[in-house]
PDB file of N, CA and C in Angstrom:
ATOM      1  N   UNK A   1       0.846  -1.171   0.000  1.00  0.00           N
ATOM      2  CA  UNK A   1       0.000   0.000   0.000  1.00  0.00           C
ATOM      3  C   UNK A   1       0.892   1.235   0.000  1.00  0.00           C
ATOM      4  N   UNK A   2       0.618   1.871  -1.171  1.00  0.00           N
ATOM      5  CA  UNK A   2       1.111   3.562  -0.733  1.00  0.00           C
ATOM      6  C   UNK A   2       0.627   4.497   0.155  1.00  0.00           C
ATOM      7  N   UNK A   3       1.723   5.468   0.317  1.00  0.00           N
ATOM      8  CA  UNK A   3       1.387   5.710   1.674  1.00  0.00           C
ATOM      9  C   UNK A   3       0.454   6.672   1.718  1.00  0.00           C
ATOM     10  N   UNK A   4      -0.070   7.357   0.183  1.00  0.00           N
ATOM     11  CA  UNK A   4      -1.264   8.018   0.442  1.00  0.00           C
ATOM     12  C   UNK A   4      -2.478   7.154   0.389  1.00  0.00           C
ATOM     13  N   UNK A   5      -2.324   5.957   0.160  1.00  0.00           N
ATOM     14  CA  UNK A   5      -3.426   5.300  -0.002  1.00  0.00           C
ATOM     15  C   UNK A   5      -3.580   4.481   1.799  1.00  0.00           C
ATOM     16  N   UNK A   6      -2.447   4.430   2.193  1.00  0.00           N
ATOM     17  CA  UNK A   6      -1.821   4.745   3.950  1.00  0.00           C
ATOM     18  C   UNK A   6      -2.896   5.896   4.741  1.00  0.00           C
ATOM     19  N   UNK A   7      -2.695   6.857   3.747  1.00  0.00           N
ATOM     20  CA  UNK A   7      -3.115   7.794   4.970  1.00  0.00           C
ATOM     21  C   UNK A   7      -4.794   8.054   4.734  1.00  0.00           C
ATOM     22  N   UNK A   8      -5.035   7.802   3.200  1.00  0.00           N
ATOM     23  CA  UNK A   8      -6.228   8.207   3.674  1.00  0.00           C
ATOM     24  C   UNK A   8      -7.352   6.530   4.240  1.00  0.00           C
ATOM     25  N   UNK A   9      -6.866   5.802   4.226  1.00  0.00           N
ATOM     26  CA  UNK A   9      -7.321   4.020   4.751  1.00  0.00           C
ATOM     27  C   UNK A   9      -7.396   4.988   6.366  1.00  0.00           C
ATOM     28  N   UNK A  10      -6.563   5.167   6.998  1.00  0.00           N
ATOM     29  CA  UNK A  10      -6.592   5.926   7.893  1.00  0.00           C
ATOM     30  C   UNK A  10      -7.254   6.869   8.626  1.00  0.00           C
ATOM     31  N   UNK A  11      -7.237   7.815   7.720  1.00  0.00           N
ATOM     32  CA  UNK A  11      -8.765   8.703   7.811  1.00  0.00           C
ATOM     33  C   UNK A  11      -9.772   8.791   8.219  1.00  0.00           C
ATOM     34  N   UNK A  12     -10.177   7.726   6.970  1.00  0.00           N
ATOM     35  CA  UNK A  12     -11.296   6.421   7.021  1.00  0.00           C
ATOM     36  C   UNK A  12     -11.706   5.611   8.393  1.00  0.00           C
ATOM     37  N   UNK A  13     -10.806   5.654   8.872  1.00  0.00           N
ATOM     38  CA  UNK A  13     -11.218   4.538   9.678  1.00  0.00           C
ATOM     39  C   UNK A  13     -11.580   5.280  10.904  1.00  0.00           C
ATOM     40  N   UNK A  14     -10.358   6.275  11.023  1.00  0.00           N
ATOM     41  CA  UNK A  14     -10.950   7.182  12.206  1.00  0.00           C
ATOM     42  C   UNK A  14     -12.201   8.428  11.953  1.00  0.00           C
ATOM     43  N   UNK A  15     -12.411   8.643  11.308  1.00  0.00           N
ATOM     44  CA  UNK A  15     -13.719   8.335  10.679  1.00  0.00           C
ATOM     45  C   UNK A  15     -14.965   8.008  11.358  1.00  0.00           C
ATOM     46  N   UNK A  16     -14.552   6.601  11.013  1.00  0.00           N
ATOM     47  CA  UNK A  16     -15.269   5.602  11.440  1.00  0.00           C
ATOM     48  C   UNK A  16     -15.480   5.357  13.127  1.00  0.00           C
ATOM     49  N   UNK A  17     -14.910   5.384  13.362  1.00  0.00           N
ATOM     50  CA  UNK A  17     -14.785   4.917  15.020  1.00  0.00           C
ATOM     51  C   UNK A  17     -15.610   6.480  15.469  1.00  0.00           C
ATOM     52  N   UNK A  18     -15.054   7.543  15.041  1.00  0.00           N
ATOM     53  CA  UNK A  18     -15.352   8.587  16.026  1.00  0.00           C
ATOM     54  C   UNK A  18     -17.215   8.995  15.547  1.00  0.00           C
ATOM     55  N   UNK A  19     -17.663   8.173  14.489  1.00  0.00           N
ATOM     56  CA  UNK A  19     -18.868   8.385  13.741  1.00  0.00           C
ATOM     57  C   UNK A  19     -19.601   7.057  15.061  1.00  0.00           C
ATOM     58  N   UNK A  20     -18.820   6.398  15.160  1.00  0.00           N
ATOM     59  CA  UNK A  20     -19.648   4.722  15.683  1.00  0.00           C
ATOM     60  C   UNK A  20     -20.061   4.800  17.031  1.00  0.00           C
ATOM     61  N   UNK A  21     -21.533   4.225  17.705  1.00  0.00           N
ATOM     62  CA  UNK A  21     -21.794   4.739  19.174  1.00  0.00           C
ATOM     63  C   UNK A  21     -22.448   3.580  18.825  1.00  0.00           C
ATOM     64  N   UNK A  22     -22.726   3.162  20.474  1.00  0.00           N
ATOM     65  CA  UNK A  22     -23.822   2.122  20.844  1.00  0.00           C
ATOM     66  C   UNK A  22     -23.299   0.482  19.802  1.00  0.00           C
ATOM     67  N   UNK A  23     -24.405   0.390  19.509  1.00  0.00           N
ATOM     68  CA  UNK A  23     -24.464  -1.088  18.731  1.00  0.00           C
ATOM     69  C   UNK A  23     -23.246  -1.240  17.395  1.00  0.00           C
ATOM     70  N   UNK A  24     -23.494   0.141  16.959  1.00  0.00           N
ATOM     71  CA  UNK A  24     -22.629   0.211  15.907  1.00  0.00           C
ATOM     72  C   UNK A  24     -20.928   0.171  16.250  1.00  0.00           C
ATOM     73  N   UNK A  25     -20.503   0.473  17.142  1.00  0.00           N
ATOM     74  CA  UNK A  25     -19.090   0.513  18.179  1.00  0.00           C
ATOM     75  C   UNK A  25     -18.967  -1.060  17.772  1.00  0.00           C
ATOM     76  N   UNK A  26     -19.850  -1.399  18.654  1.00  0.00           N
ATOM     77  CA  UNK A  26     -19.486  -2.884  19.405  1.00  0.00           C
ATOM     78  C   UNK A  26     -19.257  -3.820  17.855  1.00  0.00           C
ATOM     79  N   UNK A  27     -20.541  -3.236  17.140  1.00  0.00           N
ATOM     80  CA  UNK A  27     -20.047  -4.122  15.830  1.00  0.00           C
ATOM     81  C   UNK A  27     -18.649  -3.910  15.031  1.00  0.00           C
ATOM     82  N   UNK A  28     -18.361  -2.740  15.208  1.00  0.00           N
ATOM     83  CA  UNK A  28     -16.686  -2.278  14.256  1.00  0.00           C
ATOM     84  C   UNK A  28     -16.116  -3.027  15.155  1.00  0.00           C
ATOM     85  N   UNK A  29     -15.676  -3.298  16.280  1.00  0.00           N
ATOM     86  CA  UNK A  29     -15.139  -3.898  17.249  1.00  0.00           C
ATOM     87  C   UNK A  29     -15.099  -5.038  16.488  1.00  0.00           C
ATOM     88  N   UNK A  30     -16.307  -5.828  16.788  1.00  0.00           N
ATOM     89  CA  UNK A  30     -15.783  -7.365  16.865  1.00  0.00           C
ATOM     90  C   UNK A  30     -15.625  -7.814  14.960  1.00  0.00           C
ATOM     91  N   UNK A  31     -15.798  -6.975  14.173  1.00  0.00           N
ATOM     92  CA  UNK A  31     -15.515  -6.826  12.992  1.00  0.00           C
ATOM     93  C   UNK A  31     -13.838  -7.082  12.706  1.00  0.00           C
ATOM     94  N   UNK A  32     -13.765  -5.941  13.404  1.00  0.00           N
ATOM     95  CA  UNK A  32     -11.812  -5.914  13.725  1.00  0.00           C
ATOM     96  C   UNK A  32     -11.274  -6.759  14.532  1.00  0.00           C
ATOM     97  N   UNK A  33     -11.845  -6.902  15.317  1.00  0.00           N
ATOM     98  CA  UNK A  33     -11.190  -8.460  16.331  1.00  0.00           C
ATOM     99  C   UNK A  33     -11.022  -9.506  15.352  1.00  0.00           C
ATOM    100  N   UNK A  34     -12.316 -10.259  14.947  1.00  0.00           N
ATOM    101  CA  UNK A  34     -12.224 -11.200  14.138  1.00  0.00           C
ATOM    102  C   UNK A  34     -11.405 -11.195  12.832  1.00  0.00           C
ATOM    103  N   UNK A  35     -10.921  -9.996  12.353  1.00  0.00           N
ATOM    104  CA  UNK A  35      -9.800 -10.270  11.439  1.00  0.00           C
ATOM    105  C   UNK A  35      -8.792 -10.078  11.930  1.00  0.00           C
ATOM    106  N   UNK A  36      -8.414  -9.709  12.871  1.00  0.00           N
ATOM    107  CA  UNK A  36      -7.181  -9.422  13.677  1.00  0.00           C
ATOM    108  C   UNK A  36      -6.707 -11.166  14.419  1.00  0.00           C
ATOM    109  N   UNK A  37      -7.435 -12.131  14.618  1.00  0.00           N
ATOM    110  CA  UNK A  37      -7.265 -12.810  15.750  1.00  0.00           C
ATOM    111  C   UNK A  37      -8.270 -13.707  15.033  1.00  0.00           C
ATOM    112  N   UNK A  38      -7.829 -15.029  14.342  1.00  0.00           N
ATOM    113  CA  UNK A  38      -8.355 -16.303  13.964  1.00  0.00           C
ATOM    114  C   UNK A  38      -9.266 -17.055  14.953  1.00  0.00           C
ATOM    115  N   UNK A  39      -8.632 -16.270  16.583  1.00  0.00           N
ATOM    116  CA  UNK A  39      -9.488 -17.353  17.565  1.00  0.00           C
ATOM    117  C   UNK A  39     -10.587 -16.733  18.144  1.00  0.00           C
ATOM    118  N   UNK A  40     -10.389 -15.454  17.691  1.00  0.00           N
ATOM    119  CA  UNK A  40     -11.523 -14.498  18.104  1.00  0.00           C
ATOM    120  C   UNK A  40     -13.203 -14.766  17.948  1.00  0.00           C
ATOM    121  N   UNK A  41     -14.207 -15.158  19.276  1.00  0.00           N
ATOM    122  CA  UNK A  41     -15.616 -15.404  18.531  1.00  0.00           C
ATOM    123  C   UNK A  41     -16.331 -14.034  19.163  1.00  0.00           C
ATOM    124  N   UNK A  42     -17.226 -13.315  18.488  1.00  0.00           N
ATOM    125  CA  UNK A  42     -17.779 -12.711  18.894  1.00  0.00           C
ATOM    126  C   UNK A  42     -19.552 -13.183  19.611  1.00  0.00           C
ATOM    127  N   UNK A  43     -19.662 -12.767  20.559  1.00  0.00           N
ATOM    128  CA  UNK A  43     -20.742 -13.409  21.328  1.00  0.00           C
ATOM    129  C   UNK A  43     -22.506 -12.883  20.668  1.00  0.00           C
ATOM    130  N   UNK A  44     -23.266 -13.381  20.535  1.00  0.00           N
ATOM    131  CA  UNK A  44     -24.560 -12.707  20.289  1.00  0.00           C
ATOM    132  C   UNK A  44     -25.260 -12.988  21.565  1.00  0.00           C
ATOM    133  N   UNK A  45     -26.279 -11.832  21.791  1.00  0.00           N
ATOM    134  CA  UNK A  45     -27.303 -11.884  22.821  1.00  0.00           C
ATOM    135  C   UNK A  45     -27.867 -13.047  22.932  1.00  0.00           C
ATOM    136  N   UNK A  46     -28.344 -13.892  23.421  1.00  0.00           N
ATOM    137  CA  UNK A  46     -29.365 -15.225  23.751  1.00  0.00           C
ATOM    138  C   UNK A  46     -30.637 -14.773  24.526  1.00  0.00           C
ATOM    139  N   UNK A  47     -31.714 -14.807  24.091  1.00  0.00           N
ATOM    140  CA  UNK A  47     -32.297 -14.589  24.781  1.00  0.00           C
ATOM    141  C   UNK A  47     -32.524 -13.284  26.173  1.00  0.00           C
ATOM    142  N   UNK A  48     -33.225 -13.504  27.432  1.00  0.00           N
ATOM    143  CA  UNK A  48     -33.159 -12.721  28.411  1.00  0.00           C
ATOM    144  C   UNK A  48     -32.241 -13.263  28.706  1.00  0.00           C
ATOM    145  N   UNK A  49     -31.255 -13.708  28.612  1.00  0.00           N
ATOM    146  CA  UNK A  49     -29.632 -14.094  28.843  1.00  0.00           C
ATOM    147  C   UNK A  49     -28.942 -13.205  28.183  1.00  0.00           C
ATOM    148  N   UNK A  50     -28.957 -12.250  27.403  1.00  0.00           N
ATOM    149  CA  UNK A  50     -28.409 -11.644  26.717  1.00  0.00           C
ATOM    150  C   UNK A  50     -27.030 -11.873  26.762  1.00  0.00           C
ATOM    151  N   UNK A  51     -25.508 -11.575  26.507  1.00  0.00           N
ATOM    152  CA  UNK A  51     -24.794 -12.585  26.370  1.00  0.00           C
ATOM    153  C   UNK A  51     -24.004 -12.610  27.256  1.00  0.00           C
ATOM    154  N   UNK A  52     -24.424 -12.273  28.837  1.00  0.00           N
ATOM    155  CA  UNK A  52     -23.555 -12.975  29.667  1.00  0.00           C
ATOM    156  C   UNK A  52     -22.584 -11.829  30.420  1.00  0.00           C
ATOM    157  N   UNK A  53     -22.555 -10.717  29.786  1.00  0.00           N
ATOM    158  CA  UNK A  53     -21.219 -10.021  30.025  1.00  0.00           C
ATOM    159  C   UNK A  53     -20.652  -9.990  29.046  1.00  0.00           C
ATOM    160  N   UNK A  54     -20.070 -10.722  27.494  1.00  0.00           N
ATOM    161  CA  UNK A  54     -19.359 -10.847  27.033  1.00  0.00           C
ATOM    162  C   UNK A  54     -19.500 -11.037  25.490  1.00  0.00           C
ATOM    163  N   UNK A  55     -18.862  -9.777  24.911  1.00  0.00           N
ATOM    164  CA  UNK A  55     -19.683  -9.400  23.568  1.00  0.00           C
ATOM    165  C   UNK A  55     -18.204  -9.966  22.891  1.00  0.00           C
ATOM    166  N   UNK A  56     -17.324 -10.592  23.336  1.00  0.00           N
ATOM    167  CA  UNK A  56     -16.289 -11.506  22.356  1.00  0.00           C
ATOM    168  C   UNK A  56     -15.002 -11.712  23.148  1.00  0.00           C
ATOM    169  N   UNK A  57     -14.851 -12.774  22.700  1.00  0.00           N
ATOM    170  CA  UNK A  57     -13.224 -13.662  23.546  1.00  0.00           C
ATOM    171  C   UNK A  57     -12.499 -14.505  22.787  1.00  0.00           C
ATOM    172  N   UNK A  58     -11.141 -14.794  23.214  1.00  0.00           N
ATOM    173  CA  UNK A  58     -10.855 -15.847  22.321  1.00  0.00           C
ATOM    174  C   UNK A  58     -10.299 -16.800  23.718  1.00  0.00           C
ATOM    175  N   UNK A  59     -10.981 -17.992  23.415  1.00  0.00           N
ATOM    176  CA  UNK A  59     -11.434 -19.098  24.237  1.00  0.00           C
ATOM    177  C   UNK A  59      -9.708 -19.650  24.207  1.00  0.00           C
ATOM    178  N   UNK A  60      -9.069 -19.902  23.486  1.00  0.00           N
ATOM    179  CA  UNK A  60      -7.433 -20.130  23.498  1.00  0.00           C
ATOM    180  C   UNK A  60      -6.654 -19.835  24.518  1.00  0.00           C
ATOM    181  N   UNK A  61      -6.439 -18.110  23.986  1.00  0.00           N
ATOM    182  CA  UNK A  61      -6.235 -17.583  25.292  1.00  0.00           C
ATOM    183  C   UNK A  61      -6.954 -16.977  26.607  1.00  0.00           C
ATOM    184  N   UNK A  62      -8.567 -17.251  26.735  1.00  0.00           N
ATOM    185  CA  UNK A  62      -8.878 -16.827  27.690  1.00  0.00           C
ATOM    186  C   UNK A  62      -8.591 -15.140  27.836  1.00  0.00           C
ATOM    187  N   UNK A  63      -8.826 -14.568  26.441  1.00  0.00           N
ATOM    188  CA  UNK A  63      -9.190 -13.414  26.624  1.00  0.00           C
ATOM    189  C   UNK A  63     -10.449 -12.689  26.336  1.00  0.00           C
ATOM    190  N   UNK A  64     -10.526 -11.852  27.301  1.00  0.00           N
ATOM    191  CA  UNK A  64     -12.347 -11.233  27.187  1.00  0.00           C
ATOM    192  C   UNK A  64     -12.344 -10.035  26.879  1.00  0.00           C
ATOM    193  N   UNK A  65     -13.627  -9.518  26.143  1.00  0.00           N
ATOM    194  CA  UNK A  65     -13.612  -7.951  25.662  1.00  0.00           C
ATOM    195  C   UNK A  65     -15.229  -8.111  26.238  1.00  0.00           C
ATOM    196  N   UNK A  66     -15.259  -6.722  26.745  1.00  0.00           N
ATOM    197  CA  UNK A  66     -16.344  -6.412  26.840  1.00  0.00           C
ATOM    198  C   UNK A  66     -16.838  -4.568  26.551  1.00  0.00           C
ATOM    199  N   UNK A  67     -17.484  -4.574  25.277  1.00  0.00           N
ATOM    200  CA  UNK A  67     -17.618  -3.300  25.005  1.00  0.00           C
ATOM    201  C   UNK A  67     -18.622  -2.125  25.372  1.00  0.00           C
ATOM    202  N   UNK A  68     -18.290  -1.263  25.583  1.00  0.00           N
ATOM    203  CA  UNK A  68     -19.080   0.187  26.575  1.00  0.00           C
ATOM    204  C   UNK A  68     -18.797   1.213  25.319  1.00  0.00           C
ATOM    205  N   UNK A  69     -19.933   1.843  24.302  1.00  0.00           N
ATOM    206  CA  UNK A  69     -19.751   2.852  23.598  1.00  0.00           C
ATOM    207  C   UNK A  69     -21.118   3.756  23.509  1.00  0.00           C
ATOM    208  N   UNK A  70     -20.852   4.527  24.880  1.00  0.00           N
ATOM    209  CA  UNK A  70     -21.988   5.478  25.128  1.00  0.00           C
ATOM    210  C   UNK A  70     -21.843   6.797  24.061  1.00  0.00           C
ATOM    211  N   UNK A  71     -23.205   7.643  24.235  1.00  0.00           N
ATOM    212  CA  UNK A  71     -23.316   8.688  22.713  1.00  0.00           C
ATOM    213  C   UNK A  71     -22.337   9.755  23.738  1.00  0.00           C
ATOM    214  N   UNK A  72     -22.271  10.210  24.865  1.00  0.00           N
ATOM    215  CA  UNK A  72     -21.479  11.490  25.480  1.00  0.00           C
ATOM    216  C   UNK A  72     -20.783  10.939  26.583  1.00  0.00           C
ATOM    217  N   UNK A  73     -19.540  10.185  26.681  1.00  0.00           N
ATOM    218  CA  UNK A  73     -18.847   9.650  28.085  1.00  0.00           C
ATOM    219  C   UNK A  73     -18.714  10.241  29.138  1.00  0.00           C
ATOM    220  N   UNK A  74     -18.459  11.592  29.038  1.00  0.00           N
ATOM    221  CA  UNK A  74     -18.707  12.531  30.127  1.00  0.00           C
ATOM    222  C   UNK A  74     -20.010  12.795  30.990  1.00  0.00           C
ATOM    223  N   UNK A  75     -21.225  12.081  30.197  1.00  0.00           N
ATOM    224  CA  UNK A  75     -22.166  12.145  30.992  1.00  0.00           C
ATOM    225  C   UNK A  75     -22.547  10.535  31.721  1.00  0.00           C
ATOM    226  N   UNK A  76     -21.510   9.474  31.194  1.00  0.00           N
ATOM    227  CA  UNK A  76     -21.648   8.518  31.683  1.00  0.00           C
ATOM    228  C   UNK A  76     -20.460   7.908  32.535  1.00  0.00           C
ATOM    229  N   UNK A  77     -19.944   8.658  32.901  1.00  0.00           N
ATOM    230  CA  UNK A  77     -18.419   7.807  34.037  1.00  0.00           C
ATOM    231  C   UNK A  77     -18.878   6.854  34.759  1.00  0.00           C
ATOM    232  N   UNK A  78     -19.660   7.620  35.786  1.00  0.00           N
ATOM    233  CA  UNK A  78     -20.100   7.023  36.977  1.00  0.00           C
ATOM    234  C   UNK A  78     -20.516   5.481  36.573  1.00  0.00           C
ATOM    235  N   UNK A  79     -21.493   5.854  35.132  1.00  0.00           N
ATOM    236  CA  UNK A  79     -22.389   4.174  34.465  1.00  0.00           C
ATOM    237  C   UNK A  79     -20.967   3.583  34.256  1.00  0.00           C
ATOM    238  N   UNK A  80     -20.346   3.824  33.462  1.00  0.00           N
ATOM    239  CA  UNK A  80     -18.597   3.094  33.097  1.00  0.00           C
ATOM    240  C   UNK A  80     -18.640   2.678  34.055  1.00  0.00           C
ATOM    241  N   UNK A  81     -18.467   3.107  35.501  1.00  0.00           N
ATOM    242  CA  UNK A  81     -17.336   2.444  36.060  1.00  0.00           C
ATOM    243  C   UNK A  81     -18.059   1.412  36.800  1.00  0.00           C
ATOM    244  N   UNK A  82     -19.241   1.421  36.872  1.00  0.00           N
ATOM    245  CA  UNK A  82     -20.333   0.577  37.737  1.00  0.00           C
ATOM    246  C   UNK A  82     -20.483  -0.447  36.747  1.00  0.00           C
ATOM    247  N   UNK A  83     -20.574  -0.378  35.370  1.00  0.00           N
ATOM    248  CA  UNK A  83     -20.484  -1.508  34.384  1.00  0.00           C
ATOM    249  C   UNK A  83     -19.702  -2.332  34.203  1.00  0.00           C
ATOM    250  N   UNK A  84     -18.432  -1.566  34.130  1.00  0.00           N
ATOM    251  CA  UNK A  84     -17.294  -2.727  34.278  1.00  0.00           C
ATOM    252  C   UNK A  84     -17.028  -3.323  35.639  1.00  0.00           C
ATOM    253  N   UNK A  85     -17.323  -3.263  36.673  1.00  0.00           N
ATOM    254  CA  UNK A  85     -17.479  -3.809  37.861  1.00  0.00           C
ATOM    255  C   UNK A  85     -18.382  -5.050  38.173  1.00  0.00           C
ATOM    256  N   UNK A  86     -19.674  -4.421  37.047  1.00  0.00           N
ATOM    257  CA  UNK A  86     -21.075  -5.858  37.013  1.00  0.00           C
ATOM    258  C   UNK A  86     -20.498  -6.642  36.204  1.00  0.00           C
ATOM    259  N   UNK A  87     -19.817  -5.779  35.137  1.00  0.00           N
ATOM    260  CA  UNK A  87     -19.729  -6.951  33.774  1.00  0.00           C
ATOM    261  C   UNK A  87     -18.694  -8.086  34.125  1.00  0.00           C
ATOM    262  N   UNK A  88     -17.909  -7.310  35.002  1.00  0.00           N
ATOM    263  CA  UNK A  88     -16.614  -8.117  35.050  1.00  0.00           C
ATOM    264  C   UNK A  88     -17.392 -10.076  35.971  1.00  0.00           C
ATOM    265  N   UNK A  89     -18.177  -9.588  37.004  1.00  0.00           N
ATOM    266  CA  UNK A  89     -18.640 -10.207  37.924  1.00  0.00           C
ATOM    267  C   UNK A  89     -19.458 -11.036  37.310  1.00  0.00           C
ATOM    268  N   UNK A  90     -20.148 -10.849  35.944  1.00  0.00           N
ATOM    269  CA  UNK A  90     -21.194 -11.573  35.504  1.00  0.00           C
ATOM    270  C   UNK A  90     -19.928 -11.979  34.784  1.00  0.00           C
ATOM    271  N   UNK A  91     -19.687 -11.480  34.036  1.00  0.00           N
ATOM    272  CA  UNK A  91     -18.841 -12.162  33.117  1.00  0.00           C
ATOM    273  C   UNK A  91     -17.782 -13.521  33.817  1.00  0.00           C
ATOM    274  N   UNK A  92     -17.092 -13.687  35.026  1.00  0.00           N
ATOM    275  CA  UNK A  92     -16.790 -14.560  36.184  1.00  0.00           C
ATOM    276  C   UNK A  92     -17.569 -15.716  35.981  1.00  0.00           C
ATOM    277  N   UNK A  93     -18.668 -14.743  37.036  1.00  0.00           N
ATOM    278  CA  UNK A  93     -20.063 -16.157  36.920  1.00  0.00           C
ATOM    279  C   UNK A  93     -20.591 -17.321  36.124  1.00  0.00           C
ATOM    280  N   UNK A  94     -20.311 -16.710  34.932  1.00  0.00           N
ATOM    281  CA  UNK A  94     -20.645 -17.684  33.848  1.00  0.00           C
ATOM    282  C   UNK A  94     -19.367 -18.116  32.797  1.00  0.00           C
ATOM    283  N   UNK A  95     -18.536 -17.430  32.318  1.00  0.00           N
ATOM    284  CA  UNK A  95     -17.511 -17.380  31.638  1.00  0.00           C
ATOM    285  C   UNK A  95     -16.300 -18.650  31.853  1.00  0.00           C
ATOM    286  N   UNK A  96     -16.063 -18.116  32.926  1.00  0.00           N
ATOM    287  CA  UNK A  96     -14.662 -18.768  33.835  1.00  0.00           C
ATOM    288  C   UNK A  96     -14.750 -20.178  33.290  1.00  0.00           C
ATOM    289  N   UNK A  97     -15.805 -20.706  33.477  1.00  0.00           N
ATOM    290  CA  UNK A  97     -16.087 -22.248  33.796  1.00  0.00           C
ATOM    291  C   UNK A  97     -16.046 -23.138  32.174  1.00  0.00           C
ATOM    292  N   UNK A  98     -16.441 -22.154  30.820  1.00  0.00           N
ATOM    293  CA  UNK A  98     -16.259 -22.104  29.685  1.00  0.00           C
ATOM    294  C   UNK A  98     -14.419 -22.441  29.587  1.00  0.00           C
ATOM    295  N   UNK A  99     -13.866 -21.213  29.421  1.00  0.00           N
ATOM    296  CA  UNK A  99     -12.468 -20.772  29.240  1.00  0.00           C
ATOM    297  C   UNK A  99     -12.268 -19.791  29.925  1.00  0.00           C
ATOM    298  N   UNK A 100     -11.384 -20.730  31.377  1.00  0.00           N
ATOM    299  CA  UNK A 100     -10.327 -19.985  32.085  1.00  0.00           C
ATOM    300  C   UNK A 100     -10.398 -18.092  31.988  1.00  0.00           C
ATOM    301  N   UNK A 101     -10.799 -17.294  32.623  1.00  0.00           N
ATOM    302  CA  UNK A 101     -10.427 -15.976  32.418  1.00  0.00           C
ATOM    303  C   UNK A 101      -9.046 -15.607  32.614  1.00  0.00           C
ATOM    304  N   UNK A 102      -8.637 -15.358  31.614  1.00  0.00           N
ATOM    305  CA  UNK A 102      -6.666 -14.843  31.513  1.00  0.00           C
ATOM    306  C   UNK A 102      -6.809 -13.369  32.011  1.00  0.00           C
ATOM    307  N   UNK A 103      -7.613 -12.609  31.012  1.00  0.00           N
ATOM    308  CA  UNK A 103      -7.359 -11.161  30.863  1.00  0.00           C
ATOM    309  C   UNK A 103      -8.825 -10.829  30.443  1.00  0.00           C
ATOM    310  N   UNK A 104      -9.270  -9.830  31.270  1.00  0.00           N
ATOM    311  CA  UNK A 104     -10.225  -9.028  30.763  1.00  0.00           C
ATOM    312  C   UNK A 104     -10.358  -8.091  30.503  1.00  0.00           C
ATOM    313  N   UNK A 105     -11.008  -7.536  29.340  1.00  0.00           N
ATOM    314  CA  UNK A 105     -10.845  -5.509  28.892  1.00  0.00           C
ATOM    315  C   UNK A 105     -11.668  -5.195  28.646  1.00  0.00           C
ATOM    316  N   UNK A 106     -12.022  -4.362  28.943  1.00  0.00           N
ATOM    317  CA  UNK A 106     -13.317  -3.395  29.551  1.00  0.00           C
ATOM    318  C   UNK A 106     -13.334  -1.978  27.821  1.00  0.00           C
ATOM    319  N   UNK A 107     -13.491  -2.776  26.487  1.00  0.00           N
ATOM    320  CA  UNK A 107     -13.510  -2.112  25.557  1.00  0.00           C
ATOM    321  C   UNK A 107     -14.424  -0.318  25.591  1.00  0.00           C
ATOM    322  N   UNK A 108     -13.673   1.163  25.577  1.00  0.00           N
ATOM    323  CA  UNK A 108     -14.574   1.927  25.816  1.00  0.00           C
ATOM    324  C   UNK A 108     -14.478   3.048  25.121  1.00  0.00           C
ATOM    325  N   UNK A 109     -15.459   2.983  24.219  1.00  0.00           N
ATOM    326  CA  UNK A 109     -15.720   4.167  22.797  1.00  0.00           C
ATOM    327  C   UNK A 109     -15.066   6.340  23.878  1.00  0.00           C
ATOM    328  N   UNK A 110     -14.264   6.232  24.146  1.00  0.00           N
ATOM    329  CA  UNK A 110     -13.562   7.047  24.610  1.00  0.00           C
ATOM    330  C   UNK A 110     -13.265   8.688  23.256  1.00  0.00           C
ATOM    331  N   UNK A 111     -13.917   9.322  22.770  1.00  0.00           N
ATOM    332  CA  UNK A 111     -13.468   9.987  21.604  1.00  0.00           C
ATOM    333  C   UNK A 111     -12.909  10.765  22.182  1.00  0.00           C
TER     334      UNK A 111
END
């Protein structure tokens, strides 16, 4: 790739991310995970189970993402930080017993 074709792929993408909130975040996310990372599955809601805590992992290494992409972060800290605290705990509860929890990350649409 040339590197103007470098910079504006680039652009593009940030772009993209700083355009993406809510559902749409989480989907560029596990979009990019899954080509980034062969072992990468991204999770779908189930039911009133919805998915657990855990919107994608790769079961290999026992790594977890869990994504937070509110429309104004500044009006949501307080929710952040109380989310990743539940998520982490739900995500435990049910997860662990699947594949080992290695590492967990608390994915967060931050612009």
């Amino acid at each position: 790739m040339k590197p103007a074709d470098r910079y504006i792929a680039r652009i593009i993408f940030i772009n993209k991310v700083l355009r993406s909130e809510g559902q749409a975040y989480e989907d560029l996310f596990i979009a990019i995970m899954t080509k980034a990372n062969p072992n990468f599955s991204g999770v779908k809601p189930q039911g009133r189970h919805g998915d657990r805590k855990n919107d994608g992992f790769d079961r290999v290494s026992g790594v977890y993402y869990q994504v937070f992409a509110p429309e104004n972060l500044k009006l949501k800290e307080k929710t952040a930080i109380d989310k990743l605290v539940s998520d982490f705990a739900g995500l435990k509860a049910f997860w662990d017993s699947i594949a080992k929890i290695q590492e967990f990350h608390f994915v967060l649409n931050d612009k």
